[in-house]
Protein backbone atom coordinates (compact mmCIF):
# COMPACT_ATOMS: atom_id res chain seq x y z
CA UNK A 1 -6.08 10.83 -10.14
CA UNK A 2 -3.68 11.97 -7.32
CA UNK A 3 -7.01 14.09 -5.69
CA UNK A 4 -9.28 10.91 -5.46
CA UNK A 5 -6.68 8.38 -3.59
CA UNK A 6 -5.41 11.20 -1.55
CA UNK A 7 -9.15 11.54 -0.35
CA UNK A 8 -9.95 8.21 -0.20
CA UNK A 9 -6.99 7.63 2.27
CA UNK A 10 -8.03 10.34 4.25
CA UNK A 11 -11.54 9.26 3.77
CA UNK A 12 -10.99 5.75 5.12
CA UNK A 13 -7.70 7.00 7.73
CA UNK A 14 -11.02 9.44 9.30
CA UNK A 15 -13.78 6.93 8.31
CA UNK A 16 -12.03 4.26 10.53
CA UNK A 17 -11.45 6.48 13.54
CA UNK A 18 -15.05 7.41 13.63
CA UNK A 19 -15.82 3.50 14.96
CA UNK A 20 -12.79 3.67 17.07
CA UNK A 21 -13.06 6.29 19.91
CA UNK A 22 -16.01 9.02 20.63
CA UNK A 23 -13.99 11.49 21.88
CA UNK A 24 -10.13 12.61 20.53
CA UNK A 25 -7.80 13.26 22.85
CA UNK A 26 -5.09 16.25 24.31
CA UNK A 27 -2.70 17.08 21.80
CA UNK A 28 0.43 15.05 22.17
CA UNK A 29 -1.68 11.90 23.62
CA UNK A 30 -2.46 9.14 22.48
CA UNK A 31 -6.06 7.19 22.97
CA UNK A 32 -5.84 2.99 22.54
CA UNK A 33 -2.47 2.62 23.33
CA UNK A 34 -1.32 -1.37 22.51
CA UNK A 35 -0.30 -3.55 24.98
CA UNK A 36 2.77 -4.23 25.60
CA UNK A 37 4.25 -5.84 22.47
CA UNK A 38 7.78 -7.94 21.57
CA UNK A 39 10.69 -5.63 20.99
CA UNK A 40 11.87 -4.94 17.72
CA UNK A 41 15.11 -5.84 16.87
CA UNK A 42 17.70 -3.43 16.73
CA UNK A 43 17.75 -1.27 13.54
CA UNK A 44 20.86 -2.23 11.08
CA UNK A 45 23.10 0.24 9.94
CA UNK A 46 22.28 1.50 6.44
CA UNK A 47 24.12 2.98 3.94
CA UNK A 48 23.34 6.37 2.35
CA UNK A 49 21.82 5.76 -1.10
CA UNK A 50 23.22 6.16 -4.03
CA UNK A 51 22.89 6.77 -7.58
CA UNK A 52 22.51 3.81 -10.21
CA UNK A 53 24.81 3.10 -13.00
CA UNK A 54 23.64 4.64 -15.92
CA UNK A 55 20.10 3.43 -17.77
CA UNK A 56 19.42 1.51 -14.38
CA UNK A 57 16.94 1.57 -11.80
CA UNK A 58 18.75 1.94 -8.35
CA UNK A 59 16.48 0.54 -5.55
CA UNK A 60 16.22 3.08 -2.50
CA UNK A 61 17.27 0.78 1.02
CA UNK A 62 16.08 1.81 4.61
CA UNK A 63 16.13 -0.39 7.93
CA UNK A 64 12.29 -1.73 6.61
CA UNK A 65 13.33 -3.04 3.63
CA UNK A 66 13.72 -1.91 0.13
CA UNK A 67 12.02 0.61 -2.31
CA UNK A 68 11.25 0.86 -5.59
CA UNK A 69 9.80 3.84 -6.95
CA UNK A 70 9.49 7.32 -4.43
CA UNK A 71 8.16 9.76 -6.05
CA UNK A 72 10.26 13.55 -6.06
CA UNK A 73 7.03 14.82 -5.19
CA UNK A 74 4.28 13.52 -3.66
CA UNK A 75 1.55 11.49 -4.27
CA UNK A 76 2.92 8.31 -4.28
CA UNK A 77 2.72 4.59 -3.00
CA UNK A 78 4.14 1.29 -3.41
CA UNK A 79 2.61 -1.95 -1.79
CA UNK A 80 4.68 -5.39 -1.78
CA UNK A 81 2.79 -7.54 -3.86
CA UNK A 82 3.70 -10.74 -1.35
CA UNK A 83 0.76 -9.54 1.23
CA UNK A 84 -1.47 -9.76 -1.17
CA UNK A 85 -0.37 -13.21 -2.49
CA UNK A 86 -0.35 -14.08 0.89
CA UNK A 87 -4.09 -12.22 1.46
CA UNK A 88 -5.71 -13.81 -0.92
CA UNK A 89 -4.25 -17.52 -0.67
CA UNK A 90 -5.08 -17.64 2.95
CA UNK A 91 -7.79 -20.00 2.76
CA UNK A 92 -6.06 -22.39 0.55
CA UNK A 93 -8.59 -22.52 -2.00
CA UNK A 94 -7.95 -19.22 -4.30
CA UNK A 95 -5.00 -18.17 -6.39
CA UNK A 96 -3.46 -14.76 -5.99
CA UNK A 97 -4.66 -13.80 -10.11
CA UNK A 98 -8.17 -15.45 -9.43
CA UNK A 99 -9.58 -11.53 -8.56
CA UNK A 100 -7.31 -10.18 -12.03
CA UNK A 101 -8.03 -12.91 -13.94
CA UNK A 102 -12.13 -11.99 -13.16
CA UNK A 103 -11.37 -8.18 -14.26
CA UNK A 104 -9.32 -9.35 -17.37
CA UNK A 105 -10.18 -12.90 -18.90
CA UNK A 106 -7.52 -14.66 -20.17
CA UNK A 107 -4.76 -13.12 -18.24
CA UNK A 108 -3.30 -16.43 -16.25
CA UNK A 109 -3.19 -18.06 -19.69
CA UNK A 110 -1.18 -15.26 -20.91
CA UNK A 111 1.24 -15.12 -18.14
CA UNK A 112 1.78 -18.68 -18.39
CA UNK A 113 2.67 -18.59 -21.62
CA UNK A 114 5.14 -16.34 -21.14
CA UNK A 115 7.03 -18.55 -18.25
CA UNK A 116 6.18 -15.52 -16.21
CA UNK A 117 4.92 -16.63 -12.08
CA UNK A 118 2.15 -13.88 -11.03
CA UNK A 119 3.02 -15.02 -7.32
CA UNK A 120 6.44 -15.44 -7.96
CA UNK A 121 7.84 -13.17 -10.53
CA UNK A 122 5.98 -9.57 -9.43
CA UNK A 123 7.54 -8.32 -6.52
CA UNK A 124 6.53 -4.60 -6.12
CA UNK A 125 3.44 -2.30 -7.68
CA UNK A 126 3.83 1.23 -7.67
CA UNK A 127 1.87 4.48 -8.58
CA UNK A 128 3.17 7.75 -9.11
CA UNK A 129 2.00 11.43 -9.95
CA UNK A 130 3.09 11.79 -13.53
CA UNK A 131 0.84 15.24 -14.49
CA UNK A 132 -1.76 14.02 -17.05
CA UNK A 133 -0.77 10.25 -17.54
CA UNK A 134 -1.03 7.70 -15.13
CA UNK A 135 2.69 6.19 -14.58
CA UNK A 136 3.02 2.63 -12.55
CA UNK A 137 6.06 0.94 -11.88
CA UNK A 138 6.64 -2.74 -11.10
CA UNK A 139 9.28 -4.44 -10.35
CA UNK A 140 9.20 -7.91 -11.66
CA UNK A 141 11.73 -11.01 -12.45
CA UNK A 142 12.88 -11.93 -15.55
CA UNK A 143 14.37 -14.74 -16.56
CA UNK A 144 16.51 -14.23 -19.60
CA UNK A 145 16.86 -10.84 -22.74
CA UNK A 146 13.93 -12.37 -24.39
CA UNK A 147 11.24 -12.37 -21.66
CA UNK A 148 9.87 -8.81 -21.54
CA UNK A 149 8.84 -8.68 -25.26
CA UNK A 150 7.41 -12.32 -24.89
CA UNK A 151 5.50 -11.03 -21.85
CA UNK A 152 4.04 -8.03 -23.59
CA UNK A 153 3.21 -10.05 -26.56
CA UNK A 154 1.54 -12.61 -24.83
CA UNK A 155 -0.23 -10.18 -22.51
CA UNK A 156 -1.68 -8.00 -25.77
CA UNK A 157 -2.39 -10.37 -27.54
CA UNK A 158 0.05 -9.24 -30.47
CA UNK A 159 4.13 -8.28 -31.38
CA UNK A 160 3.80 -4.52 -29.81
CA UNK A 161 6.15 -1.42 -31.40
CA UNK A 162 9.41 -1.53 -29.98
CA UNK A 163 10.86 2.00 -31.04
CA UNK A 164 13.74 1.35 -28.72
CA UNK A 165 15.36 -1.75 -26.83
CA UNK A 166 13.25 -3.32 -24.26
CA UNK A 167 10.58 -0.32 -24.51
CA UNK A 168 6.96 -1.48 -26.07
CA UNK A 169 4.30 0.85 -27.42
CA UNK A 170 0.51 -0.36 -27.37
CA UNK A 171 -1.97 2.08 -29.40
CA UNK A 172 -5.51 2.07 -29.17
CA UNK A 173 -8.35 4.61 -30.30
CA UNK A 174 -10.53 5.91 -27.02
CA UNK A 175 -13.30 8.07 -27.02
CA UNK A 176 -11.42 10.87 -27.39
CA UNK A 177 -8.58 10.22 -30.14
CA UNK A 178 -5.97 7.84 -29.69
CA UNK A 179 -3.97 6.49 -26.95
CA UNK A 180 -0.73 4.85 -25.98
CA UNK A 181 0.74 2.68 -23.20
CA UNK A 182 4.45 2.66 -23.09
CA UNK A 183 6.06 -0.27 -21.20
CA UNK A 184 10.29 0.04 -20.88
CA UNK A 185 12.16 -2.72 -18.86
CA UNK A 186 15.00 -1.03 -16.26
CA UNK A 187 17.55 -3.70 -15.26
CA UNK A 188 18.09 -2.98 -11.61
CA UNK A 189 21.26 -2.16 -10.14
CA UNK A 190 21.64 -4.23 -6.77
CA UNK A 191 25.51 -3.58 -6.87
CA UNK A 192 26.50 -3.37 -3.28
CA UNK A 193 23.40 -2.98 -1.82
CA UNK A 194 22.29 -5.19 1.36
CA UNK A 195 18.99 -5.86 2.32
CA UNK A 196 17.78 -5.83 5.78
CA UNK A 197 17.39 -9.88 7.45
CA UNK A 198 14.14 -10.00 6.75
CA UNK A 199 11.79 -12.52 4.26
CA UNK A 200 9.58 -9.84 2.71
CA UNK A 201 12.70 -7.21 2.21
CA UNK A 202 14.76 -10.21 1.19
CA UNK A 203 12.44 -11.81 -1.12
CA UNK A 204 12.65 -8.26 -3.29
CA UNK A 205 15.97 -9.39 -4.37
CA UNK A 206 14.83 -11.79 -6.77
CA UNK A 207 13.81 -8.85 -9.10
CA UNK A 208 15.89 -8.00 -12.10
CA UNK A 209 13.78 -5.43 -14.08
CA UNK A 210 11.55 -2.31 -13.30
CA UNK A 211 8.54 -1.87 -16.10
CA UNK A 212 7.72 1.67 -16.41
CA UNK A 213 3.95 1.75 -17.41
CA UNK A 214 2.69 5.37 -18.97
CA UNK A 215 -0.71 5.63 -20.14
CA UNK A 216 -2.00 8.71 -21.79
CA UNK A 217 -2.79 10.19 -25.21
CA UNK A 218 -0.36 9.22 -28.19
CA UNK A 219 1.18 12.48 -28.87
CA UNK A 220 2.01 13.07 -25.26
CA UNK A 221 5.45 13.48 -24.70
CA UNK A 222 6.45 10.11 -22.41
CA UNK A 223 8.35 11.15 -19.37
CA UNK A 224 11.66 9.77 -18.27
CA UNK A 225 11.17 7.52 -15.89
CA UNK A 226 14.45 7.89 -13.73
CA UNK A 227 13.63 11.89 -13.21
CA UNK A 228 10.24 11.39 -11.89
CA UNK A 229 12.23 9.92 -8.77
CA UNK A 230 13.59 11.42 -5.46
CA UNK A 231 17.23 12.08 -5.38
CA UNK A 232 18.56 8.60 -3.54
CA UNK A 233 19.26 10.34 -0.27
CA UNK A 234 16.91 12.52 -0.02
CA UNK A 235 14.13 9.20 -1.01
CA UNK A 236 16.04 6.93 2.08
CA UNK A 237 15.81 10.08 4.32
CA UNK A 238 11.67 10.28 3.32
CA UNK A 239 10.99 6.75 3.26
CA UNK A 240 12.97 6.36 6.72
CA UNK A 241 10.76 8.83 8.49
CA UNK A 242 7.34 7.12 7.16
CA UNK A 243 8.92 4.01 8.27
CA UNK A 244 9.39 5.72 11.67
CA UNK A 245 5.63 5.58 11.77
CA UNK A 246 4.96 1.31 12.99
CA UNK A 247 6.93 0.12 16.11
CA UNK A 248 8.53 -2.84 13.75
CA UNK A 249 9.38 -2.09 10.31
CA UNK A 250 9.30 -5.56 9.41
CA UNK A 251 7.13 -7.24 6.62
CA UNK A 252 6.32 -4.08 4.75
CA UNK A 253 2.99 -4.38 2.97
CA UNK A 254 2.79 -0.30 1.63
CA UNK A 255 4.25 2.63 2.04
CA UNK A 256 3.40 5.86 0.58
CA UNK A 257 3.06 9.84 0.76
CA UNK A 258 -0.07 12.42 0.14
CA UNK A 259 -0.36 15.28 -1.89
CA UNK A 260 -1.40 19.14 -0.52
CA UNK A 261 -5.24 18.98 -1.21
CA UNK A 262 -7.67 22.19 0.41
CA UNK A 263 -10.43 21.63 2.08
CA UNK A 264 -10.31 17.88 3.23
CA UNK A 265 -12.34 19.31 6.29
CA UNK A 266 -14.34 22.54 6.65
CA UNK A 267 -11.73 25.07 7.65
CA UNK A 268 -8.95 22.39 7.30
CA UNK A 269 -6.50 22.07 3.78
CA UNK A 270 -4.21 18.40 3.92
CA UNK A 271 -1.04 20.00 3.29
CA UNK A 272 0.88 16.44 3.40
CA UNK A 273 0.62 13.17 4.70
CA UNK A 274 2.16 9.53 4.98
CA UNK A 275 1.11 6.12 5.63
CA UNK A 276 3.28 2.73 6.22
CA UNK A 277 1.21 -0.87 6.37
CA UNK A 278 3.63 -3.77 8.07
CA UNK A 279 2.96 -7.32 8.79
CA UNK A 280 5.45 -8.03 11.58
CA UNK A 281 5.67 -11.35 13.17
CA UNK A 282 2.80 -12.13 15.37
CA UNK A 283 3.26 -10.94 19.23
CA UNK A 284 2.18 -12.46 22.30
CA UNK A 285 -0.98 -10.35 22.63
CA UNK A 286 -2.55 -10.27 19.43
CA UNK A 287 -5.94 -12.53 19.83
CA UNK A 288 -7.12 -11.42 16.33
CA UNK A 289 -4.18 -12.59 14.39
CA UNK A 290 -4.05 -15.93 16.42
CA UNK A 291 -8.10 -16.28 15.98
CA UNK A 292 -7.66 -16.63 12.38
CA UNK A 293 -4.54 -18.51 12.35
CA UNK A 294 -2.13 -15.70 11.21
CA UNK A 295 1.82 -15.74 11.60
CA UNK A 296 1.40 -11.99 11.39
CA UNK A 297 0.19 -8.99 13.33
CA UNK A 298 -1.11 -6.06 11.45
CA UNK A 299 -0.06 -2.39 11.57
CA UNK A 300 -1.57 0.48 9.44
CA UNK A 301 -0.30 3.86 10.19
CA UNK A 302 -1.47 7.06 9.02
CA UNK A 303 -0.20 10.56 9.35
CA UNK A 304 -2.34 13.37 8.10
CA UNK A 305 -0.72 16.83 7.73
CA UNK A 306 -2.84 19.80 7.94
CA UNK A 307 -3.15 23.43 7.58
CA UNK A 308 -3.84 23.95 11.47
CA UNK A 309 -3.46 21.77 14.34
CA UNK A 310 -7.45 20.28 15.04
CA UNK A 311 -8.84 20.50 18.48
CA UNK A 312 -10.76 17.48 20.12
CA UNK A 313 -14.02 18.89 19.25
CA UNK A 314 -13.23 19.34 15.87
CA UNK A 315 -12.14 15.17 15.39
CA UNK A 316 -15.20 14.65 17.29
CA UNK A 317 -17.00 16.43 14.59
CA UNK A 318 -15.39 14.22 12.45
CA UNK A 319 -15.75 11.44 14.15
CA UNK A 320 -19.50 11.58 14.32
CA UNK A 321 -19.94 12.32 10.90
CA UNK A 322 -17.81 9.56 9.65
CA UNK A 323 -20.13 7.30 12.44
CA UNK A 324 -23.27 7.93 10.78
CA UNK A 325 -21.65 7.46 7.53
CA UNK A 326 -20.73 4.25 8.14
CA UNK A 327 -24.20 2.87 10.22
CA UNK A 328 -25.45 4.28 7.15
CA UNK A 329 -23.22 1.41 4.87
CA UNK A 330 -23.69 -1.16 7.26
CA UNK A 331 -27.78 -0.58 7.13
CA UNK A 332 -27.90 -0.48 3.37
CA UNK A 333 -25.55 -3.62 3.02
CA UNK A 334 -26.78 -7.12 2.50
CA UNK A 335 -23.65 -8.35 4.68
CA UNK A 336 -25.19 -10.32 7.95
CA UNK A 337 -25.46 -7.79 11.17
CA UNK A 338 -23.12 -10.25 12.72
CA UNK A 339 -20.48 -9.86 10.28
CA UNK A 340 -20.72 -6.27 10.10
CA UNK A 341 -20.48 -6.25 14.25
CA UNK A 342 -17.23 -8.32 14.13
CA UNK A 343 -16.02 -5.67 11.61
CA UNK A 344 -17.32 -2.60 13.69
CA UNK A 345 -15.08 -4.60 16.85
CA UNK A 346 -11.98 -5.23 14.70
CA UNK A 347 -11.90 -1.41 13.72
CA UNK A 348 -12.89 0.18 17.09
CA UNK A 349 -10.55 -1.76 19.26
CA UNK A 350 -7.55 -1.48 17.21
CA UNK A 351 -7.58 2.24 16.85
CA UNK A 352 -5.54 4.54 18.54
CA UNK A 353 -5.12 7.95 17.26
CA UNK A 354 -2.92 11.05 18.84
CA UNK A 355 -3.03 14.63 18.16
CA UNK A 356 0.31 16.65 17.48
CA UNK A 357 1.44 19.96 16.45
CA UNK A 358 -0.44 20.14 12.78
CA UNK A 359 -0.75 16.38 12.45
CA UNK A 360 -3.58 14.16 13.50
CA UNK A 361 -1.70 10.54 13.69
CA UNK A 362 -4.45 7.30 13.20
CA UNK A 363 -2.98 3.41 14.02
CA UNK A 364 -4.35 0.30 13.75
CA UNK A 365 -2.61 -2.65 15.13
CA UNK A 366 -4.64 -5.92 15.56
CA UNK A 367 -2.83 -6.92 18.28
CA UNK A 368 -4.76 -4.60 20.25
CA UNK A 369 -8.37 -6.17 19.89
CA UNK A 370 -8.74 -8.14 23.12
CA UNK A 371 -10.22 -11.77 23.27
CA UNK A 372 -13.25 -10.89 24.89
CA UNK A 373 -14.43 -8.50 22.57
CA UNK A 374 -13.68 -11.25 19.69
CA UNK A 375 -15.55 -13.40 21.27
CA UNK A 376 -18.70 -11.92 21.86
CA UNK A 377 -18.94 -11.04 18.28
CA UNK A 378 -17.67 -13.91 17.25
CA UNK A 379 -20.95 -15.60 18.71
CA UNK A 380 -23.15 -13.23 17.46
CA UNK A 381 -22.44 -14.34 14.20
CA UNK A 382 -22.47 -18.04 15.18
CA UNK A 383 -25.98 -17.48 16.42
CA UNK A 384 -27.05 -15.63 12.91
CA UNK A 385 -25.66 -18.86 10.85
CA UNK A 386 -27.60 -21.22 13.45
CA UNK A 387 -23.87 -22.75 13.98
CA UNK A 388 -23.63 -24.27 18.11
C-alpha cells in the first residue's frame, strides 16, 4: 500500500512539472518564482509537545495548525477534511458525502441516524504504514458516551463485538479466509494545548475522539494505536520542517511524509520525501483564485529526497517523458481540448521547481498563473461551447 501512494505522489509531483518548465534549472535555483505575495504573519511561539494522559490521543501542535496522527516512520499523511467540504460545496449545488454516498449507498442515511454531521463532525483523515493492515485514523466529534457504538451500528448495519470499551470488531469472510476491522474511540487530550489564530487549525478543536481503523485478517494481532506514533517532540520537530515547505502555513489542507522506495527513476532510489498542501487567504496577485471566486490561494509543495542529487538534463529527461505521458491522457480523453488547455495553463504557470543538494523541490501556487494566460484559455473554451 505504502509503495503505490508513495509513487503516485512522485508520479503526479514529476507528472506536473513535465507541463510546467522544459528545462530544470542550476542547483540551488529556483525556475517560476511567485510574485510578490502578502506577508505572513509572524509565527507564534509554540510549545514543545508533550505526552497525553494515559489511554488518550495527544494532538501534535506546530505554528500551521494541529496534527493528528504522524507516523514514527514514514509513509504517512493526514488531509483536513474542511478543504474538501469546502471543494466539493463550491458550487452550491452538491453535498460534501454526495461522492461517498455514490461509492457506498445508504451512508448519509446512516450518519444521520446516528446524529453524526459528515461536514461537521469529521475533522481530520489519516493513513498510516501499519505492516500488513491498512490503519486510518480520524478524528471526529462526538457528542455524548453513547455515540460511537450508535455510529458503528448504524454505519454496519448491525450491534458490532465490543471486546473492550469503546473498541468495535466487524468480521467478514473475503476471498481468502476471514477478516476483521477494528474501530477504538481515543478521547483526545487538549489539556493545555493552544491552537494557532487560525479558522482551519481552530476549527480542529471541536474534536473529542480519534477512531483507530485496522483492517486486516482476523487472527492478526491488532496493533496499538498510540505506538505506531512519533514521539511528541520529535513529531512537532518533523511536522515543523514540512510545514517549512509553503510561505504561509495557514489553512492546512495535507501534510504528509514518503517512504525510501529504489528505483523511482533509472539510476535514482527516493530515499524520503514530504509534501504540505495550504489554502492561505487569497493575495493580491492571484488571478486564478479570484477568476473562480475563491477566498483562498493554493499552495502544494513537494520535496522529493533522493539517492543522488539530479542534474538538469536528467529532470529534463523526466520532464519530457512525463510530457508525452500526459499529451498522451489528454488525446485519449473525451474532456473538450479547451478544458484540457485551461488545465495544461493552470499547471504550467504555477510551477516552480528548484534543485538542491539530494532534493528536487516542486511548488505550485495559483497565485502565480497570470491573467493573460487565463484568459486566452479561458476563450478557447468559450469558443468550443459556442458561448459569446
Amino acid at each position: 500500500m505504502k509503495n503505490r501512494a508513495a509513487l503516485a505522489i512522485a508520479a503526479l509531483a514529476i507528472g506536473l512539472a513535465s507541463i510546467g518548465c522544459s528545462k530544470s534549472d542550476p542547483a540551488g535555483e529556483e525556475k517560476g518564482k511567485a510574485p510578490a505575495a502578502a506577508a505572513a504573519p509572524p509565527l507564534a511561539p509554540v510549545a514543545v509537545a508533550t505526552p497525553g494522559r494515559p489511554g488518550m490521543f495527544r494532538p501534535v501542535i506546530t505554528a500551521g495548525g494541529a496534527t493528528m496522527a504522524t507516523a514514527a516512520k514514514p509513509f504517512w499523511f493526514e488531509i483536513d477534511l474542511g478543504c474538501y467540504v469546502a471543494a466539493i460545496t463550491m458550487n452550491g449545488d452538491a453535498r460534501a458525502i454526495d461522492p461517498i454516498e455514490k461509492v457506498k449507498p445508504g451512508i448519509a442515511a446512516a450518519l444521520a441516524a446516528a446524529h453524526f454531521d459528515f461536514e461537521q463532525d469529521l475533522l481530520t483523515a489519516s493513513i498510516l504504514d501499519c505492516g500488513s493492515g491498512l490503519c486510518m485514523y480520524f478524528a471526529v466529534a462526538m457528542k455524548d458516551a453513547a455515540q460511537p457504538r450508535a455510529l458503528v451500528t448504524s454505519i454496519l448495519g448491525a450491534p458490532p463485538e465490543e471486546p473492550e470499551p469503546n473498541h468495535f470488531v466487524s468480521k467478514f469472510q473475503g476471498p481468502v479466509g476471514e477478516r476483521a476491522v477494528h474501530l477504538r474511540f481515543l478521547p483526545i487530550d487538549w489539556q493545555g494545548l493552544s491552537l494557532p489564530d487560525d479558522p482551519r487549525a481552530s476549527r480542529l478543536r471541536r474534536a473529542t475522539h480519534v477512531v483507530f481503523v485496522f483492517a486486516d485478517a482476523s487472527s492478526a494481532p491488532v496493533p496499538d494505536p498510540l505506538a505506531l506514533l512519533a514521539e511528541p517532540a520529535v513529531a512537532q520537530k518533523r511536522v515543523g520542517e514540512i510545514e517549512a515547505l509553503a510561505t504561509d502555513r495557514r489553512g492546512r489542507c495535507a501534510i504528509g511524509e514518503l517512504p525510501a522506495m529504489a528505483a523511482i527513476r533509472p539510476g535514482f532510489d527516493l530515499t524520503g520525501g514530504a509534501f504540505i498542501a495550504v489554502t492561505p487567504p487569497r493575495v493580491a496577485e492571484d488571478q486564478l483564485a479570484a477568476l473562480i471566486g475563491a477566498s483562498r490561494s493554493f499552495d502544494l509543495e513537494i520535496r522529493l529526497d533522493l539517492s543522488k542529487t539530479p542534474t538538469a538534463a536528467d529532470v529534463e529527461g523526466w520532464i519530457e517523458q512525463a510530457r508525452q505521458a500526459f499529451n498522451a491522457m489528454a488525446a485519449g480523453t473525451p474532456a473538450p481540448p479547451g478544458l484540457v488547455e485551461l488545465i495544461r495553463v493552470i499547471l504550467e504557470k504555477a510551477l516552480a521547481t528548484r534543485i538542491g543538494d539530494g532534493h528536487l523541490f516542486l511548488s505550485w501556487h495559483t497565485s502565480r498563473v497570470p491573467k493573460e494566460s487565463l484568459d486566452a484559455a479561458e476563450q478557447q473554451l468559450k469558443q468550443m461551447m459556442g458561448t459569446p
